[in-house]
Protein backbone atom coordinates (compact mmCIF):
# COMPACT_ATOMS: atom_id res chain seq x y z
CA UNK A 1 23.73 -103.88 7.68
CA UNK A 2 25.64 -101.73 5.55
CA UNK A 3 28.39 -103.24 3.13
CA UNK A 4 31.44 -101.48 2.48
CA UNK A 5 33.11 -102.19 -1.29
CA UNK A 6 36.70 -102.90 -0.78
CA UNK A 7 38.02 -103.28 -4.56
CA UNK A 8 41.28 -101.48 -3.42
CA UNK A 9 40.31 -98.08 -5.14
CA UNK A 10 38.60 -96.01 -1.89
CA UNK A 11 38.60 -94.59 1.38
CA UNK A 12 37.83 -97.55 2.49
CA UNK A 13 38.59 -96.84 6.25
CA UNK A 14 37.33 -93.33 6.39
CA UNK A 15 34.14 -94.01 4.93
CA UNK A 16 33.72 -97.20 7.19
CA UNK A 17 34.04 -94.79 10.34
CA UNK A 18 32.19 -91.63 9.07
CA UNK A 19 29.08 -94.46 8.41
CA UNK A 20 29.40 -95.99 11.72
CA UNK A 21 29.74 -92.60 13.48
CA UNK A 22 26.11 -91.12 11.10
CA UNK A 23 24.37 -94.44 12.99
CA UNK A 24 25.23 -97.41 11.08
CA UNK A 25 26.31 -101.21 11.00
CA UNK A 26 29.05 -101.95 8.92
CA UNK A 27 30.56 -104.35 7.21
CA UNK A 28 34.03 -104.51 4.67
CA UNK A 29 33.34 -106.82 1.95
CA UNK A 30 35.34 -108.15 -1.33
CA UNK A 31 33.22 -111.06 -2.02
CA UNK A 32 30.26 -111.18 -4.68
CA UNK A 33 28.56 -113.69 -1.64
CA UNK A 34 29.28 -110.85 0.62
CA UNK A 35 26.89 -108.69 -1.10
CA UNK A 36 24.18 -110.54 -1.27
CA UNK A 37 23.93 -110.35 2.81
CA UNK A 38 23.77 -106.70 3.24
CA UNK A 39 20.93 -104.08 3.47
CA UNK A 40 22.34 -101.11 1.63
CA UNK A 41 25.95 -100.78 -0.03
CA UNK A 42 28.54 -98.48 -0.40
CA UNK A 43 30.60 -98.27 -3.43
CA UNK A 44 33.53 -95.85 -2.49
CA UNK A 45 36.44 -94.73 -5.47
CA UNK A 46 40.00 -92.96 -5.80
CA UNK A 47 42.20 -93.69 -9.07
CA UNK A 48 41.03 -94.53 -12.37
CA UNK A 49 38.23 -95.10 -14.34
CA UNK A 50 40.04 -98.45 -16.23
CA UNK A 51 41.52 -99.55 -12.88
CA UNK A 52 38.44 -99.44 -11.21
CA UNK A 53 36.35 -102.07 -13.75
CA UNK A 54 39.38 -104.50 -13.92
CA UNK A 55 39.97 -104.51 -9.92
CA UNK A 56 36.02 -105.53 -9.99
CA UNK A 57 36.10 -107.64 -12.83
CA UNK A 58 38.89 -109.35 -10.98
CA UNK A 59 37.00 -110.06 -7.95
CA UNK A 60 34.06 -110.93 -9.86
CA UNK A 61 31.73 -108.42 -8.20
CA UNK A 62 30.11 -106.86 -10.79
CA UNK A 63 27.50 -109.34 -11.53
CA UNK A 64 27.01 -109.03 -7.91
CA UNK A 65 26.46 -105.34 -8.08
CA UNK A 66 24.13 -105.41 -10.31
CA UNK A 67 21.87 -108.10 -9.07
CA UNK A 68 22.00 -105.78 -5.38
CA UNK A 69 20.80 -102.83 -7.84
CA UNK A 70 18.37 -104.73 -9.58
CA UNK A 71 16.60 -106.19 -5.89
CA UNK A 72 16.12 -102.50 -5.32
CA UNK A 73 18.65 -102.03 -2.15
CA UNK A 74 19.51 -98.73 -1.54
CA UNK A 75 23.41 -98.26 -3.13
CA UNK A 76 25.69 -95.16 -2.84
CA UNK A 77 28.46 -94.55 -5.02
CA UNK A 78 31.50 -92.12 -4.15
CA UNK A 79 33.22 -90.15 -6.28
CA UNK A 80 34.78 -92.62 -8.61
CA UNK A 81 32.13 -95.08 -7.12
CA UNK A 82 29.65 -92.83 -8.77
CA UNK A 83 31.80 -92.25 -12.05
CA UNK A 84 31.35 -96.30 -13.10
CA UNK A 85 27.93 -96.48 -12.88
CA UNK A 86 27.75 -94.54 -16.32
CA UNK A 87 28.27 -96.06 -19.36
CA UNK A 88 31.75 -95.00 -20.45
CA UNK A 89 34.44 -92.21 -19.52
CA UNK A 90 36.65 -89.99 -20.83
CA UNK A 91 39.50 -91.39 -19.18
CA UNK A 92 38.75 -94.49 -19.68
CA UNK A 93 40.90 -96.65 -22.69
CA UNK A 94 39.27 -100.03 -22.79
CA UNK A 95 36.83 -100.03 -19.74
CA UNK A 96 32.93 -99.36 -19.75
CA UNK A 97 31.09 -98.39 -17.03
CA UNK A 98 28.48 -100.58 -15.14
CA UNK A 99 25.25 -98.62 -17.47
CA UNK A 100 23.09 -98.53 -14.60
CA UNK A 101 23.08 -94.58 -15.48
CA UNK A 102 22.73 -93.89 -19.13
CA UNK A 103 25.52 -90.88 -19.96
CA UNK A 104 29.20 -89.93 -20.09
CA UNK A 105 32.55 -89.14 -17.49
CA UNK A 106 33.70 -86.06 -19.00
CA UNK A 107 36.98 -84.36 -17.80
CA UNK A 108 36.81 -80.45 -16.92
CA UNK A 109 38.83 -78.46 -19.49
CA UNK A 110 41.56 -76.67 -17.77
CA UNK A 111 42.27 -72.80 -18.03
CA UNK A 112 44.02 -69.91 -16.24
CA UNK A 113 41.41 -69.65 -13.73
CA UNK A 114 40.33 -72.99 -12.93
CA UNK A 115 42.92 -75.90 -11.90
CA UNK A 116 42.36 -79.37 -13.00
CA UNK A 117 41.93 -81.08 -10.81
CA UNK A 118 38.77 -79.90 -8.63
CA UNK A 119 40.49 -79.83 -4.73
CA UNK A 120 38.83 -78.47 -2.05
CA UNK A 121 35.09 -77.32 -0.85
CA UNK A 122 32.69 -76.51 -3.14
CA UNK A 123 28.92 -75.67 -2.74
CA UNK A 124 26.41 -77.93 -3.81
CA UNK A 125 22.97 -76.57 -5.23
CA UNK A 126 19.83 -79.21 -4.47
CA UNK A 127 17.62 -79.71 -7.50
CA UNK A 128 13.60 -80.51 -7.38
CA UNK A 129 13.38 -83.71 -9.24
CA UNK A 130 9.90 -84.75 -10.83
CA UNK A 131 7.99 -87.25 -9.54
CA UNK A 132 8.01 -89.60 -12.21
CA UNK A 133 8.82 -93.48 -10.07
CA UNK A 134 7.16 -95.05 -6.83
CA UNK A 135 10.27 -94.47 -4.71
CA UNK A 136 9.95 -90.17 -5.86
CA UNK A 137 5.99 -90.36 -5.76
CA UNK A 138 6.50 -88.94 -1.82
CA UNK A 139 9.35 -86.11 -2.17
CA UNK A 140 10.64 -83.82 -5.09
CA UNK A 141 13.86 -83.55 -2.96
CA UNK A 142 17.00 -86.28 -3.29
CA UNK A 143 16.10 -88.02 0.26
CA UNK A 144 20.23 -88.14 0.49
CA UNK A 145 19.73 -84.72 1.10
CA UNK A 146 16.93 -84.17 3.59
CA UNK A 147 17.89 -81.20 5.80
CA UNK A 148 20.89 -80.52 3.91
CA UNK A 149 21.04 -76.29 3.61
CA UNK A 150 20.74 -75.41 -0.32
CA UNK A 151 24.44 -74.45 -0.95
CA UNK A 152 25.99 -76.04 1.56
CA UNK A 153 29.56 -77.29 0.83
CA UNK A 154 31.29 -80.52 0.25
CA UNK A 155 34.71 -81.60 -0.05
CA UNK A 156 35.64 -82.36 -3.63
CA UNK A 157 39.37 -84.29 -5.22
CA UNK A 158 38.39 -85.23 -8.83
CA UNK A 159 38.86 -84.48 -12.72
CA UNK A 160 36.17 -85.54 -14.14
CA UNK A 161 32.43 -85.28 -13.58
CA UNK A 162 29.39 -87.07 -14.86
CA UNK A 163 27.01 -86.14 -17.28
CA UNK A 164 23.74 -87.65 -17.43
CA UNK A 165 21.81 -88.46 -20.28
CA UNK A 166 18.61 -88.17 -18.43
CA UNK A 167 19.01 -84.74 -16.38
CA UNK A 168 15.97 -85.81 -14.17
CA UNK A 169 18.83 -87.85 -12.44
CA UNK A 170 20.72 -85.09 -11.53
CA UNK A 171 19.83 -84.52 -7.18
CA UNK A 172 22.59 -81.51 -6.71
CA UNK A 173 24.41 -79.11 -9.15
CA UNK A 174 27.99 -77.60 -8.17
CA UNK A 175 29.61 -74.69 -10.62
CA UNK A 176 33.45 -75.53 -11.70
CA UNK A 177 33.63 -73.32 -14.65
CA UNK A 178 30.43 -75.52 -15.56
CA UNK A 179 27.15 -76.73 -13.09
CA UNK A 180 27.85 -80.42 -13.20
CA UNK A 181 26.24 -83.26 -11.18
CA UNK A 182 27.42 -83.60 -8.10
CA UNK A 183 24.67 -85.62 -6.86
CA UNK A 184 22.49 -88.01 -8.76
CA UNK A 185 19.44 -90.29 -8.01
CA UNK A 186 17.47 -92.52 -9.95
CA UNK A 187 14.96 -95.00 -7.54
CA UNK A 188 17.17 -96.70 -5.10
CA UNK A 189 20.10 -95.64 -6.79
CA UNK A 190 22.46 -92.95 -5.04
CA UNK A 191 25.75 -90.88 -6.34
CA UNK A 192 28.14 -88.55 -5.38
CA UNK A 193 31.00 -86.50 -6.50
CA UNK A 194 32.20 -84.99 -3.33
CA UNK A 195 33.28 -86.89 -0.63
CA UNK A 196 30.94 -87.27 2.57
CA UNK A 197 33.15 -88.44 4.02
CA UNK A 198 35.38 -85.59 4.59
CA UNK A 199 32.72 -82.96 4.53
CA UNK A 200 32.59 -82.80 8.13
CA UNK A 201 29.09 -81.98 9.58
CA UNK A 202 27.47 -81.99 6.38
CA UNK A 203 28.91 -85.09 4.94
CA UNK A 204 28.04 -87.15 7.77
CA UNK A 205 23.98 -85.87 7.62
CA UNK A 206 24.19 -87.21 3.80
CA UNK A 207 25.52 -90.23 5.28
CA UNK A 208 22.84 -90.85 8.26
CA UNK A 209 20.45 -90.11 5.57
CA UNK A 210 21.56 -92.58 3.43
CA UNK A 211 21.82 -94.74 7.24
CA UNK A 212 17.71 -94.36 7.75
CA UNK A 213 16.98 -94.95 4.30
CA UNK A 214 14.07 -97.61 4.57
């Protein structure tokens, strides 16, 4: 069973029906109890970085995150989902991030040619990660990605963009003026700047391979 974050800041429909049609069983959870009776979960994210924490710190789900995290279970952040598992932002006034990733939310620095924020489809480059834990030891390649095309594209809405400390984390590049990560891994640990959810084809085959992770 797959759970579903709803914290009030995603897609949370969309994302629930692009899972189920990639192959899986879902559920919709806002409870920290909730979590602790699913398989994988999916952190989805639109808004702000400060909004995000406090909506989770009000529905006391972070501890809850973490401890899922810490068991090992396969966990996917979207977009903004991915954003808060760094350790601070950019945007951000108060909040910190979750520090399950070690690194910074940076926001892109506008000019003539490049509009802030980053709409639309966008190519994302796969990276060969080194084998350096037991869930790597098999594949150099993000398994999110399996049989994704090098350079295929995603759809991307955001201003910001992680930037890892470690840049053995980083699964997928995209170029916006900069590369940034658009797709990070670390063990059982999963992110994502782009929406799979509205990259069509694509975007569901990142989501069944997120589906038959084991």
């Amino acid at each position: 069973m797959i759970a579903i974050v709803d914290y009030g800041m995603g897609n949370i429909h969309s994302v629930n029906k692009a899972l189920q049609i990639s192959g899986a069983k879902t559920i919709i959870i806002n409870k920290p109890a909730d979590i602790q009776l699913c398989d994988k979960l999916v952190l989805p994210g639109v808004g702000a970085f400060d909004d995000a924490i406090l909506e989770l710190k009000k529905q006391r789900l972070i501890k809850a995150l973490l401890a899922h995290i810490k068991l090992k279970k396969p966990f996917l952040g979207i977009c903004l989902g991915m954003q808060i598992l760094f350790e601070v932002s950019e945007e951000a006034a108060q909040a910190k991030g979750l520090g399950v990733l070690k690194g910074v939310v940076k926001r892109f620095q506008s000019h003539k040619d490049l509009k802030v924020p980053h709409i639309g489809w966008n190519q994302i480059k796969t990276v060969n990660l080194p084998i350096n834990s037991a869930v790597q030891r098999k594949s150099k390649k993000c398994p999110l990605l399996k049989d994704i095309p090098n350079g295929s594209y995603a759809y991307f809405c955001h201003s910001y963009y992680p930037e890892p400390e470690d840049k053995n984390v980083i699964a997928a590049l995209t170029d916006y003026g900069i590369n940034f990560a658009s797709c990070v891994w670390k063990d059982n640990v999963y992110g994502v700047q782009f929406h799979p959810e509205k990259s069509q084809i694509i975007g569901l085959k990142i989501l069944e391979n997120f589906v038959n992770l084991c």
